[in-house]
PDB file of N, CA and C in Angstrom:
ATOM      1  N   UNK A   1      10.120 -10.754  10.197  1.00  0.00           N
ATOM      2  CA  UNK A   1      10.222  -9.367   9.740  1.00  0.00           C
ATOM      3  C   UNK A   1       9.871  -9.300   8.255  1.00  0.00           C
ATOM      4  N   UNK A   2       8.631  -8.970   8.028  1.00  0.00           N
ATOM      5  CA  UNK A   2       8.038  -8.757   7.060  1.00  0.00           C
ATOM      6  C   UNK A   2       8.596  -7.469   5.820  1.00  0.00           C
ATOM      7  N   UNK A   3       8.828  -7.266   5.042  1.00  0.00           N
ATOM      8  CA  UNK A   3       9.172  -6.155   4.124  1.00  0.00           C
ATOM      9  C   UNK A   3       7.656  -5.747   2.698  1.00  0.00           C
ATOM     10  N   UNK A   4       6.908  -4.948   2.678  1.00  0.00           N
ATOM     11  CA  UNK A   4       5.911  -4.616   2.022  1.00  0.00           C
ATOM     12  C   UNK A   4       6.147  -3.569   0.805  1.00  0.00           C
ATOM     13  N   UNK A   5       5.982  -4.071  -0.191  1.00  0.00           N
ATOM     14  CA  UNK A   5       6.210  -3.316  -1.548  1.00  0.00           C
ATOM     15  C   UNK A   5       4.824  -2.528  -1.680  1.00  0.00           C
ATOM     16  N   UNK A   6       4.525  -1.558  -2.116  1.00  0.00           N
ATOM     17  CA  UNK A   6       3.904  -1.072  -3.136  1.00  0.00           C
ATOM     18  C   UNK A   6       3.724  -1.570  -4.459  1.00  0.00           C
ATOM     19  N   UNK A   7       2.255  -1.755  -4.871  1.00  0.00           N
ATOM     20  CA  UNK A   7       1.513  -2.024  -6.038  1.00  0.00           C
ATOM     21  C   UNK A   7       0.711  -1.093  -6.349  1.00  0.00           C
ATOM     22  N   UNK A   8       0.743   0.279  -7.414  1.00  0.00           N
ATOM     23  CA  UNK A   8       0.242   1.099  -7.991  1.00  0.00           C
ATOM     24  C   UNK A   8      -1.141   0.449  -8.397  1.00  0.00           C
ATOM     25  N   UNK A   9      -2.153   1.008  -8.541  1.00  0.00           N
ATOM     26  CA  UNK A   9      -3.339   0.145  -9.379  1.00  0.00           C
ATOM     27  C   UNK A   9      -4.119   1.091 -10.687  1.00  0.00           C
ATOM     28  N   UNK A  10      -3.385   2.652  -9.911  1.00  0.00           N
ATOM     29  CA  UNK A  10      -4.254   3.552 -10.774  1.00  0.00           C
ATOM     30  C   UNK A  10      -4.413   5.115 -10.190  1.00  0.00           C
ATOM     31  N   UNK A  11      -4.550   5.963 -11.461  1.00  0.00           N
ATOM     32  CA  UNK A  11      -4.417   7.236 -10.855  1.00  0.00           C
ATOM     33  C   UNK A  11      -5.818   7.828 -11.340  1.00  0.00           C
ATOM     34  N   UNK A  12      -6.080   9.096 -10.909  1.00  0.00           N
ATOM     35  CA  UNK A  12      -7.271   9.755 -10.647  1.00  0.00           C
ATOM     36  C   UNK A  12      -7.077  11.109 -10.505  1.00  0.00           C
ATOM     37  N   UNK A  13      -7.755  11.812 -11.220  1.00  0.00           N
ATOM     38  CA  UNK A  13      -7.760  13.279 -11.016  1.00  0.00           C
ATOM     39  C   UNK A  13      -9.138  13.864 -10.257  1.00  0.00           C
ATOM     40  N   UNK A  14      -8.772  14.822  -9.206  1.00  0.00           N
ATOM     41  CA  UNK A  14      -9.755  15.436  -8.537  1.00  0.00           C
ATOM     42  C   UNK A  14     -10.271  16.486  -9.910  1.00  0.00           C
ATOM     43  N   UNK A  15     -11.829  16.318  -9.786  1.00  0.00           N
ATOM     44  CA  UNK A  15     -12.205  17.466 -10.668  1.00  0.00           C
ATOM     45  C   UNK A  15     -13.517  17.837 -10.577  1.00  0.00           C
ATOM     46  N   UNK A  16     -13.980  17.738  -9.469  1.00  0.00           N
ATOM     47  CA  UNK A  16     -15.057  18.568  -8.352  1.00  0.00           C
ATOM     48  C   UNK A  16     -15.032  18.051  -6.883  1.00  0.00           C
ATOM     49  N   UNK A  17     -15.552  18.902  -6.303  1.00  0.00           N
ATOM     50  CA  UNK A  17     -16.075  18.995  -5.001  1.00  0.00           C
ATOM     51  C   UNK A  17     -17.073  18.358  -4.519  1.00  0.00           C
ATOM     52  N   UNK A  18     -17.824  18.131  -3.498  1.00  0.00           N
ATOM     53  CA  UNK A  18     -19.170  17.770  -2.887  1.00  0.00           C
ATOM     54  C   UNK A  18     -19.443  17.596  -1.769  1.00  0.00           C
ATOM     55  N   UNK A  19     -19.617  18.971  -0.896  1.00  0.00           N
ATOM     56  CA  UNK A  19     -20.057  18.603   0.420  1.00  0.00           C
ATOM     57  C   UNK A  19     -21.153  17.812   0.934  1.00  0.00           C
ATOM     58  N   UNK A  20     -20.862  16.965   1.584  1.00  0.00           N
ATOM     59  CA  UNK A  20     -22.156  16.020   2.115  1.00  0.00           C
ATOM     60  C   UNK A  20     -21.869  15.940   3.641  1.00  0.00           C
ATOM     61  N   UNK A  21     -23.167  15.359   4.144  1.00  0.00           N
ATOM     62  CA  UNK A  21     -22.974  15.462   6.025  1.00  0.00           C
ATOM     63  C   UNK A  21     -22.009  14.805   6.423  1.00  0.00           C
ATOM     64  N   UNK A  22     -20.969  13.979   5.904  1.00  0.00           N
ATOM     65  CA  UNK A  22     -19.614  13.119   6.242  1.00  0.00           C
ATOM     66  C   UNK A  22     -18.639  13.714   6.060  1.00  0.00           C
ATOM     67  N   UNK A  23     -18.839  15.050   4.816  1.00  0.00           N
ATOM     68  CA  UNK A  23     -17.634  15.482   5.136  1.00  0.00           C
ATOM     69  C   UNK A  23     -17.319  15.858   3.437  1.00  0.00           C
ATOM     70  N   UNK A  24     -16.235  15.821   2.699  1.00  0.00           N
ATOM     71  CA  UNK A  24     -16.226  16.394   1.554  1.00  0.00           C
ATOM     72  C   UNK A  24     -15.487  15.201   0.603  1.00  0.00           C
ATOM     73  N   UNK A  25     -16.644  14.979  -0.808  1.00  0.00           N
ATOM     74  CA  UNK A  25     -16.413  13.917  -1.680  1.00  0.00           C
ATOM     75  C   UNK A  25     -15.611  14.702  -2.693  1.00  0.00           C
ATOM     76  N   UNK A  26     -14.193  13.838  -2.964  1.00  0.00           N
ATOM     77  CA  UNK A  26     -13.869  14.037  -3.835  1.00  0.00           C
ATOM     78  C   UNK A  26     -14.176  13.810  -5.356  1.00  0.00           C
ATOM     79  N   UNK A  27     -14.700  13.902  -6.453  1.00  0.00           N
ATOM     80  CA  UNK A  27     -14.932  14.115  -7.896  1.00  0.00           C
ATOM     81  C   UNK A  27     -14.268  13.743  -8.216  1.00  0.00           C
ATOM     82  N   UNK A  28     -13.673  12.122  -9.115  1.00  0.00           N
ATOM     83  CA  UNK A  28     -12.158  12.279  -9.671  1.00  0.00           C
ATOM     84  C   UNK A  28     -13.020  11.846 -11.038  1.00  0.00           C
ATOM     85  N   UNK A  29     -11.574  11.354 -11.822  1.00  0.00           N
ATOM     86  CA  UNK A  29     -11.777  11.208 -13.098  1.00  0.00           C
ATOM     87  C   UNK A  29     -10.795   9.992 -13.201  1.00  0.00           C
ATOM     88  N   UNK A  30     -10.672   8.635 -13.081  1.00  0.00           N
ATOM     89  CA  UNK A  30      -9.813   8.026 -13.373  1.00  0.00           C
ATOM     90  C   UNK A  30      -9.235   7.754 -14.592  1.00  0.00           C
ATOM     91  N   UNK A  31      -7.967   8.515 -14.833  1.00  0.00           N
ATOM     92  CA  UNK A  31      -6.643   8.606 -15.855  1.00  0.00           C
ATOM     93  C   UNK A  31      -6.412   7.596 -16.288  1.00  0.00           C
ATOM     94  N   UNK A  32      -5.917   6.337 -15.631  1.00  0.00           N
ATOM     95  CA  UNK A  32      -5.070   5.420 -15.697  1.00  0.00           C
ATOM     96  C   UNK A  32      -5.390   3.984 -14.697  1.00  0.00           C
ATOM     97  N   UNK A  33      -5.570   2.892 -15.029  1.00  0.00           N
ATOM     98  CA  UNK A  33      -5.741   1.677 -14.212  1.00  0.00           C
ATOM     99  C   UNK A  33      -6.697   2.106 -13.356  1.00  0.00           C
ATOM    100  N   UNK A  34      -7.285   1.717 -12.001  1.00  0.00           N
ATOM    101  CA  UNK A  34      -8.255   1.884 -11.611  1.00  0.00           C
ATOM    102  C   UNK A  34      -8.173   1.942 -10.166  1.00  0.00           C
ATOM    103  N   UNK A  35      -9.728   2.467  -9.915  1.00  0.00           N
ATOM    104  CA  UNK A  35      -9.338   2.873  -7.805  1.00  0.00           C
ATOM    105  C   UNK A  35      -9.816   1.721  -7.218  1.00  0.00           C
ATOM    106  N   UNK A  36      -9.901   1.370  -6.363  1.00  0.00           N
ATOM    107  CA  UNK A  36     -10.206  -0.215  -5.478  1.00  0.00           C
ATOM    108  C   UNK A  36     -10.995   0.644  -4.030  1.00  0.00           C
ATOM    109  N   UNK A  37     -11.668   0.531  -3.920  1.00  0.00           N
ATOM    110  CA  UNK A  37     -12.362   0.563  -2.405  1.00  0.00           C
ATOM    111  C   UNK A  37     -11.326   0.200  -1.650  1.00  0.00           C
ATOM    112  N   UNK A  38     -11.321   0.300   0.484  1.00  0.00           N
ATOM    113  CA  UNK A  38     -10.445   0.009   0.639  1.00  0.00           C
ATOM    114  C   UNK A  38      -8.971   0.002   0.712  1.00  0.00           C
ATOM    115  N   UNK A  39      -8.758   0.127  -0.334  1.00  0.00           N
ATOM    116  CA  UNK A  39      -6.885   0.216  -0.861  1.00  0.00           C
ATOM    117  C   UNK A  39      -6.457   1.860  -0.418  1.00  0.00           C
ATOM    118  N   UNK A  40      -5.063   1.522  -0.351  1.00  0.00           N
ATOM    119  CA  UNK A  40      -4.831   3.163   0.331  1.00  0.00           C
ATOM    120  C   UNK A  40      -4.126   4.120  -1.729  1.00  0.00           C
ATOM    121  N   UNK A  41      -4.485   5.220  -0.770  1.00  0.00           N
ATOM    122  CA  UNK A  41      -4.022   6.336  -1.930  1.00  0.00           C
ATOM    123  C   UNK A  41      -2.902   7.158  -1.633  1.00  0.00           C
ATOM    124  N   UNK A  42      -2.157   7.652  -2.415  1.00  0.00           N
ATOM    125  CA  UNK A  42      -1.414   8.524  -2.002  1.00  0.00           C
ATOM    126  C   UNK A  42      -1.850  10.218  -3.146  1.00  0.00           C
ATOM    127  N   UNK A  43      -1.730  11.173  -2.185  1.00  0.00           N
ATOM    128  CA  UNK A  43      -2.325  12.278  -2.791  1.00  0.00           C
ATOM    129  C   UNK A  43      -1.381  13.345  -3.085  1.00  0.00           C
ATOM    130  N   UNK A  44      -1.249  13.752  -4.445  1.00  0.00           N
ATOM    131  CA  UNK A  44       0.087  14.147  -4.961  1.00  0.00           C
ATOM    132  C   UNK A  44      -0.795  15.797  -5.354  1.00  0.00           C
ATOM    133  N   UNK A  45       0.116  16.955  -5.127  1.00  0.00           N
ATOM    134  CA  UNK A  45      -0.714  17.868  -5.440  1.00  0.00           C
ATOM    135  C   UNK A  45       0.804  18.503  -5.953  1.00  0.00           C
ATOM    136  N   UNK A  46       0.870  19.431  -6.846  1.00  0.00           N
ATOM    137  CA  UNK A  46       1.713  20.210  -7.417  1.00  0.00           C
ATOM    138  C   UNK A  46       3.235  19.432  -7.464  1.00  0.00           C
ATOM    139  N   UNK A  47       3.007  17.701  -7.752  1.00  0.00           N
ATOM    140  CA  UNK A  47       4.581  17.274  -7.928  1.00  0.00           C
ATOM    141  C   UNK A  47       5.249  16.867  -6.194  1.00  0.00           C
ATOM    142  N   UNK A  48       4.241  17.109  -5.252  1.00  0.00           N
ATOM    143  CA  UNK A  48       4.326  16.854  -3.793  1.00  0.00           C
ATOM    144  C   UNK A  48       3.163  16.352  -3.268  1.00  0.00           C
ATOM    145  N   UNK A  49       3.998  14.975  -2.847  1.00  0.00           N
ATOM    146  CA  UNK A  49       3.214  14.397  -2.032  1.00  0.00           C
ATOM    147  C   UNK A  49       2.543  14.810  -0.229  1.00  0.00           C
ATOM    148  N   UNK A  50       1.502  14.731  -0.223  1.00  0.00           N
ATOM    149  CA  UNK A  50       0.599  15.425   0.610  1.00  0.00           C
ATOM    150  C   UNK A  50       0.318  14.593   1.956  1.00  0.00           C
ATOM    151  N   UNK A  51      -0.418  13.514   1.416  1.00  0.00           N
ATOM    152  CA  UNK A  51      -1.222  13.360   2.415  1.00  0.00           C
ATOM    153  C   UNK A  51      -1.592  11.950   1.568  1.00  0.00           C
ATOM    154  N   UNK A  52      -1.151  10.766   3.038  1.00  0.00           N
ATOM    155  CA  UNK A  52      -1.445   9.281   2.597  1.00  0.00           C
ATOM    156  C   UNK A  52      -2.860   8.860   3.366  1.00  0.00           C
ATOM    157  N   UNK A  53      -3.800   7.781   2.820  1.00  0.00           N
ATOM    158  CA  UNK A  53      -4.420   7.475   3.403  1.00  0.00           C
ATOM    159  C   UNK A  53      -5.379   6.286   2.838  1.00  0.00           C
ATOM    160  N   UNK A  54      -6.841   5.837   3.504  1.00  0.00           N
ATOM    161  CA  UNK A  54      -7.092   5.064   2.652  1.00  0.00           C
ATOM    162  C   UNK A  54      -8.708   5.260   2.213  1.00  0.00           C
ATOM    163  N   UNK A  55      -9.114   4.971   0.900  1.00  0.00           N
ATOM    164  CA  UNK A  55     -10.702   5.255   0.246  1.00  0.00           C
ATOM    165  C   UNK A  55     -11.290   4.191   1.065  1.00  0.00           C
ATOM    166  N   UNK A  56     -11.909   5.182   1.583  1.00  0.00           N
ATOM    167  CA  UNK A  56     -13.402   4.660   2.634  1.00  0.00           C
ATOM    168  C   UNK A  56     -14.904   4.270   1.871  1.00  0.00           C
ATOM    169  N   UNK A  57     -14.564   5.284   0.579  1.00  0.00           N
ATOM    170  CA  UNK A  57     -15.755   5.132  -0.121  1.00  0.00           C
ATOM    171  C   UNK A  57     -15.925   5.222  -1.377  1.00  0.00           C
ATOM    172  N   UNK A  58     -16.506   4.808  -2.341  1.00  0.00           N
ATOM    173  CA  UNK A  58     -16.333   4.970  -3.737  1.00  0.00           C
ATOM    174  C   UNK A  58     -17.666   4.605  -4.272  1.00  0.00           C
ATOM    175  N   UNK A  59     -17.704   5.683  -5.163  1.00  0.00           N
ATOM    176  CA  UNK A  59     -19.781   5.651  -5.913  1.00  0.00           C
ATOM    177  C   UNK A  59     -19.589   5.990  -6.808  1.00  0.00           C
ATOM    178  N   UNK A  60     -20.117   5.344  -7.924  1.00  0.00           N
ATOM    179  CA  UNK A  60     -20.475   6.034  -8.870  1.00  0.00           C
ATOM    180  C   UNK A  60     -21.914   6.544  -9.274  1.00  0.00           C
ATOM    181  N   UNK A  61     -22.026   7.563  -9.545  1.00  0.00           N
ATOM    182  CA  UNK A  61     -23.312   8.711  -8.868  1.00  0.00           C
ATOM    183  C   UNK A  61     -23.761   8.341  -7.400  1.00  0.00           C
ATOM    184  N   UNK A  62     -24.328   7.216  -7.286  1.00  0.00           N
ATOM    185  CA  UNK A  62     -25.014   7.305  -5.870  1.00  0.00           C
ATOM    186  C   UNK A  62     -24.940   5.618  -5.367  1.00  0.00           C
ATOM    187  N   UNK A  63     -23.748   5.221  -6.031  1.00  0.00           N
ATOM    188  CA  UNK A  63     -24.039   3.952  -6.204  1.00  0.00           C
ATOM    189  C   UNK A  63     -23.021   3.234  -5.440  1.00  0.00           C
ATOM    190  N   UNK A  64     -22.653   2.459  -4.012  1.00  0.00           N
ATOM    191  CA  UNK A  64     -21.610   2.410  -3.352  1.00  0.00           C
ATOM    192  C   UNK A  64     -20.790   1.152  -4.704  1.00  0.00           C
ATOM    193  N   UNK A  65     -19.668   1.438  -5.138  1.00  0.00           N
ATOM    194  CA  UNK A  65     -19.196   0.387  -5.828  1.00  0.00           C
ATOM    195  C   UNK A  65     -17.562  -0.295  -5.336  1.00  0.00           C
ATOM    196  N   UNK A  66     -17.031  -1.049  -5.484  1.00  0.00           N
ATOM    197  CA  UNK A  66     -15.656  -1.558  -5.354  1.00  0.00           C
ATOM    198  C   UNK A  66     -14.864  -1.030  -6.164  1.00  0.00           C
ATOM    199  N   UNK A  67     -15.067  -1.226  -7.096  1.00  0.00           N
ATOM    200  CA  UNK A  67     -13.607  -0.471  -8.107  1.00  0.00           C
ATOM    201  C   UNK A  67     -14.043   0.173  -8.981  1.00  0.00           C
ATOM    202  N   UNK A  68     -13.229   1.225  -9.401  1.00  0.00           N
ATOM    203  CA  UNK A  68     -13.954   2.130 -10.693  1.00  0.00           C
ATOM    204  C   UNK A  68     -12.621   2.352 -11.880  1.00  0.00           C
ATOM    205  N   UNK A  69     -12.848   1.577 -13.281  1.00  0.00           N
ATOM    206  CA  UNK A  69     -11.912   1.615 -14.448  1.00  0.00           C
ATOM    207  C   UNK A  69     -11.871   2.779 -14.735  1.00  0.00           C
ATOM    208  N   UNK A  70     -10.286   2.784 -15.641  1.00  0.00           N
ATOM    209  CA  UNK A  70     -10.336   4.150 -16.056  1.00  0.00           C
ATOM    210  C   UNK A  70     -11.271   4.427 -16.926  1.00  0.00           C
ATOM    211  N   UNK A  71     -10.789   6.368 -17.354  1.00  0.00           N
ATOM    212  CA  UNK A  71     -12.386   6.627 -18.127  1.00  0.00           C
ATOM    213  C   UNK A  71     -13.556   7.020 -17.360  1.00  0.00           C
ATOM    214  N   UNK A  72     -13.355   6.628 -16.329  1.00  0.00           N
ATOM    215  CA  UNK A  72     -14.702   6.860 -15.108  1.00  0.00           C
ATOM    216  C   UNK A  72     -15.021   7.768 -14.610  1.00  0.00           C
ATOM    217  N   UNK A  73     -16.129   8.240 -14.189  1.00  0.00           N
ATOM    218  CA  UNK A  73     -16.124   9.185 -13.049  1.00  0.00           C
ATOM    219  C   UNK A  73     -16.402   8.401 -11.689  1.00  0.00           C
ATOM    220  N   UNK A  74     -15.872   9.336 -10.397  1.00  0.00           N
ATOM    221  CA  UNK A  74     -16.382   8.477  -9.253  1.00  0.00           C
ATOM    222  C   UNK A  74     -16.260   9.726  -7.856  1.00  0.00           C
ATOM    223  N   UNK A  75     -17.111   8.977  -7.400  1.00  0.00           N
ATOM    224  CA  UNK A  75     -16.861  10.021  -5.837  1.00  0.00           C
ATOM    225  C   UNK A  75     -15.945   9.189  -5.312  1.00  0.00           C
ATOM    226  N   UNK A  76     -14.766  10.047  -4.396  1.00  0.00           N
ATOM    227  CA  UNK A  76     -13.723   9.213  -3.254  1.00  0.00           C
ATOM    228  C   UNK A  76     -13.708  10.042  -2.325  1.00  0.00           C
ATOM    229  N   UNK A  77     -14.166   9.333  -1.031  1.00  0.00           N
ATOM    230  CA  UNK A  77     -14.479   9.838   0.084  1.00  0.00           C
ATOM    231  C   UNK A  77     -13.320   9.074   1.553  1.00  0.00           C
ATOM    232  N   UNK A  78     -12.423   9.781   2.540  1.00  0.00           N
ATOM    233  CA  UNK A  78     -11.687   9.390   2.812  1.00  0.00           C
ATOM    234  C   UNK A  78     -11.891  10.166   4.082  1.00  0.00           C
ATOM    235  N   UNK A  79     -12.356   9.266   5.172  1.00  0.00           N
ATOM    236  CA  UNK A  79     -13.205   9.619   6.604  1.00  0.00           C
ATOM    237  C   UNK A  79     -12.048  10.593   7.252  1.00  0.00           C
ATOM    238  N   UNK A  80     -10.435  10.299   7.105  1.00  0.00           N
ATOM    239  CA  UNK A  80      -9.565  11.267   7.631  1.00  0.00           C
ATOM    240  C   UNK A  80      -9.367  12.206   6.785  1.00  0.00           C
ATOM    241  N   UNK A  81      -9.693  12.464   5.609  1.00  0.00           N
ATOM    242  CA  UNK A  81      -9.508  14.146   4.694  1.00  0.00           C
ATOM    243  C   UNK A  81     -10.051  14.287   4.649  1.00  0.00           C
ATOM    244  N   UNK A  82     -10.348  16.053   4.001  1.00  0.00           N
ATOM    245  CA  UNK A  82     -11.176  16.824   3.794  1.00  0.00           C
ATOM    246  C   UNK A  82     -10.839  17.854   2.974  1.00  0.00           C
ATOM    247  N   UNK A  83      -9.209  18.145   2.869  1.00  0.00           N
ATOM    248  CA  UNK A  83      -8.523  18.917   2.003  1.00  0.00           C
ATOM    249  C   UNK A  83      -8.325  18.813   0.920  1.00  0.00           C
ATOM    250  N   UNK A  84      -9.455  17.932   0.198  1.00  0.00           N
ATOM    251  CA  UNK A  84      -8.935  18.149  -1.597  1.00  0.00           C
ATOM    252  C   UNK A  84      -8.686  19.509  -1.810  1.00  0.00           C
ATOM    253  N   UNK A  85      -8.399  19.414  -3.473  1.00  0.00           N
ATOM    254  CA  UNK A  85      -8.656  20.505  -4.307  1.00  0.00           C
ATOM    255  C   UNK A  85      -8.365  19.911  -5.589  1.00  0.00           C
ATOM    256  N   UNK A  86      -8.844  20.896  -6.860  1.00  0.00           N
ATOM    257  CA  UNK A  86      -9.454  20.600  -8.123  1.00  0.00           C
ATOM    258  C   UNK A  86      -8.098  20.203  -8.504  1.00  0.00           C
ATOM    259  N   UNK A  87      -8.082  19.223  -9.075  1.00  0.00           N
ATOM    260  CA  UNK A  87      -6.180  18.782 -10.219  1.00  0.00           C
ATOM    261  C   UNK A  87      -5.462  18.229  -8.756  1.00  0.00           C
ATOM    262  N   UNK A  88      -6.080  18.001  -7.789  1.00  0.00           N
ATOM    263  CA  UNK A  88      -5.031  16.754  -6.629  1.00  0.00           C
ATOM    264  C   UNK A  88      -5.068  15.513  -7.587  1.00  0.00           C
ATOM    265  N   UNK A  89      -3.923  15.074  -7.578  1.00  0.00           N
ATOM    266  CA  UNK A  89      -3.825  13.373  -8.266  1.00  0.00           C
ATOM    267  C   UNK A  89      -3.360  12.195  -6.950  1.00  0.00           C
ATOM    268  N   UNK A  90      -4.717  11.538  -6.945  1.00  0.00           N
ATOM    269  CA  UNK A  90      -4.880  10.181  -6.245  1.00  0.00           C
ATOM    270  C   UNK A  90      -3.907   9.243  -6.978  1.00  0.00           C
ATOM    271  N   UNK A  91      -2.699   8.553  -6.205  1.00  0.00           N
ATOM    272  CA  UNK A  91      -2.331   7.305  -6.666  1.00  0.00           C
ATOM    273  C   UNK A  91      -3.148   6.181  -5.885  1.00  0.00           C
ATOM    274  N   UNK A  92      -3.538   5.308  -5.869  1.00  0.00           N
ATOM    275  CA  UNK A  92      -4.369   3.823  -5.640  1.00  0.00           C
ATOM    276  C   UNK A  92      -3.661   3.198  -5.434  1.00  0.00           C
ATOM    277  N   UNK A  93      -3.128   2.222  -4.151  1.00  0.00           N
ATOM    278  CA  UNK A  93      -2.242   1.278  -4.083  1.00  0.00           C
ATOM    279  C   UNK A  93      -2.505   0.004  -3.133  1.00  0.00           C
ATOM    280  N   UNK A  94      -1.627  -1.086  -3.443  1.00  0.00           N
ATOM    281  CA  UNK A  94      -1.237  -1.490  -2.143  1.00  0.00           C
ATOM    282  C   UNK A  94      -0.565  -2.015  -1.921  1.00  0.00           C
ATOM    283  N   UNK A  95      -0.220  -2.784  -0.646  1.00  0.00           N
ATOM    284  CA  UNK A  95       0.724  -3.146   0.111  1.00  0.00           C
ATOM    285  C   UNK A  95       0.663  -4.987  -0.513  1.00  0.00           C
ATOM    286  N   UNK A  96       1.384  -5.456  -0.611  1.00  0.00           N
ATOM    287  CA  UNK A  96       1.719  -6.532  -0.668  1.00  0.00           C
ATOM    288  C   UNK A  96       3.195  -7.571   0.309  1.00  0.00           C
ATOM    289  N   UNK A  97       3.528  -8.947   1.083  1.00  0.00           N
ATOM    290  CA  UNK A  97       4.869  -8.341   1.079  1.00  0.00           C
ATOM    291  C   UNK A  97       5.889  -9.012  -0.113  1.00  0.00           C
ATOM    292  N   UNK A  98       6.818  -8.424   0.315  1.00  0.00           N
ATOM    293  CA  UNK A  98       8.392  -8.743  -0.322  1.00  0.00           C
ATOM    294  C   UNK A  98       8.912 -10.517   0.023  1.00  0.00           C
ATOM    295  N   UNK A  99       8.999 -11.112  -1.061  1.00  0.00           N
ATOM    296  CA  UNK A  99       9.605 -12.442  -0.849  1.00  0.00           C
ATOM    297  C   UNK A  99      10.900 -12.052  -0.297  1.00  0.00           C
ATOM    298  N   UNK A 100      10.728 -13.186   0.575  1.00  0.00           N
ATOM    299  CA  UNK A 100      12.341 -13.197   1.028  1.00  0.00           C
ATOM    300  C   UNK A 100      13.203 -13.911  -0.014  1.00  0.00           C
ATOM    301  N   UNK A 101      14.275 -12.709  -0.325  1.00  0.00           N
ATOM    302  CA  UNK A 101      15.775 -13.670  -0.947  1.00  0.00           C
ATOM    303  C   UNK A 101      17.172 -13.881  -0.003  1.00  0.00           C
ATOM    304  N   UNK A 102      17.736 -14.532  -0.233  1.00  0.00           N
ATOM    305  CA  UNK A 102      18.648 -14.928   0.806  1.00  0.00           C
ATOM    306  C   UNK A 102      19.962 -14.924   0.143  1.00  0.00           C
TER     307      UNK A 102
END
């Protein structure tokens, strides 16, 4: 019986739109530490958490990349959403597990 912590990596502000034939890219702006391809997000909108899931995709302009530092701009694209909106804040995380203490 495994126990899995959370590891923050980095936050991100939505701050455009972009419909494309997959569906709708989020615009962020990474704030703080950085996004990871892969890794799941949690999507915080007005101080409430929304909607968990994980980045399917990450570009910068047109460029498929792995991680994007803060300071950045980047598209985040997430095959189960579609509901951004402008000022949603992406947390970046992941799962790791918990040592056992006894």
């Amino acid at each position: 019986d495994v126990n899995y912590k959370k590891r923050i990596w980095g936050y991100a502000e939505v701050r455009n739109l972009f419909i494309v034939n997959k569906g709708v890219v989020a615009g962020c702006f990474v704030k703080d530490g950085k996004l990871k391809k892969n890794f799941y997000f949690q999507l915080k909108r007005s101080d409430k958490y929304l909607y968990n899931g994980l980045i399917n995709s990450l570009k910068v302009l047109k460029t498929d990349v792995d991680e994007v530092d803060v300071n950045n701009e980047c598209g985040v694209m997430c095959q189960d959403y579609n509901s951004w909106k402008i000022q949603d804040i992406l947390e970046c995380y992941d799962l790791y597990p918990e040592e056992k203490t006894l």
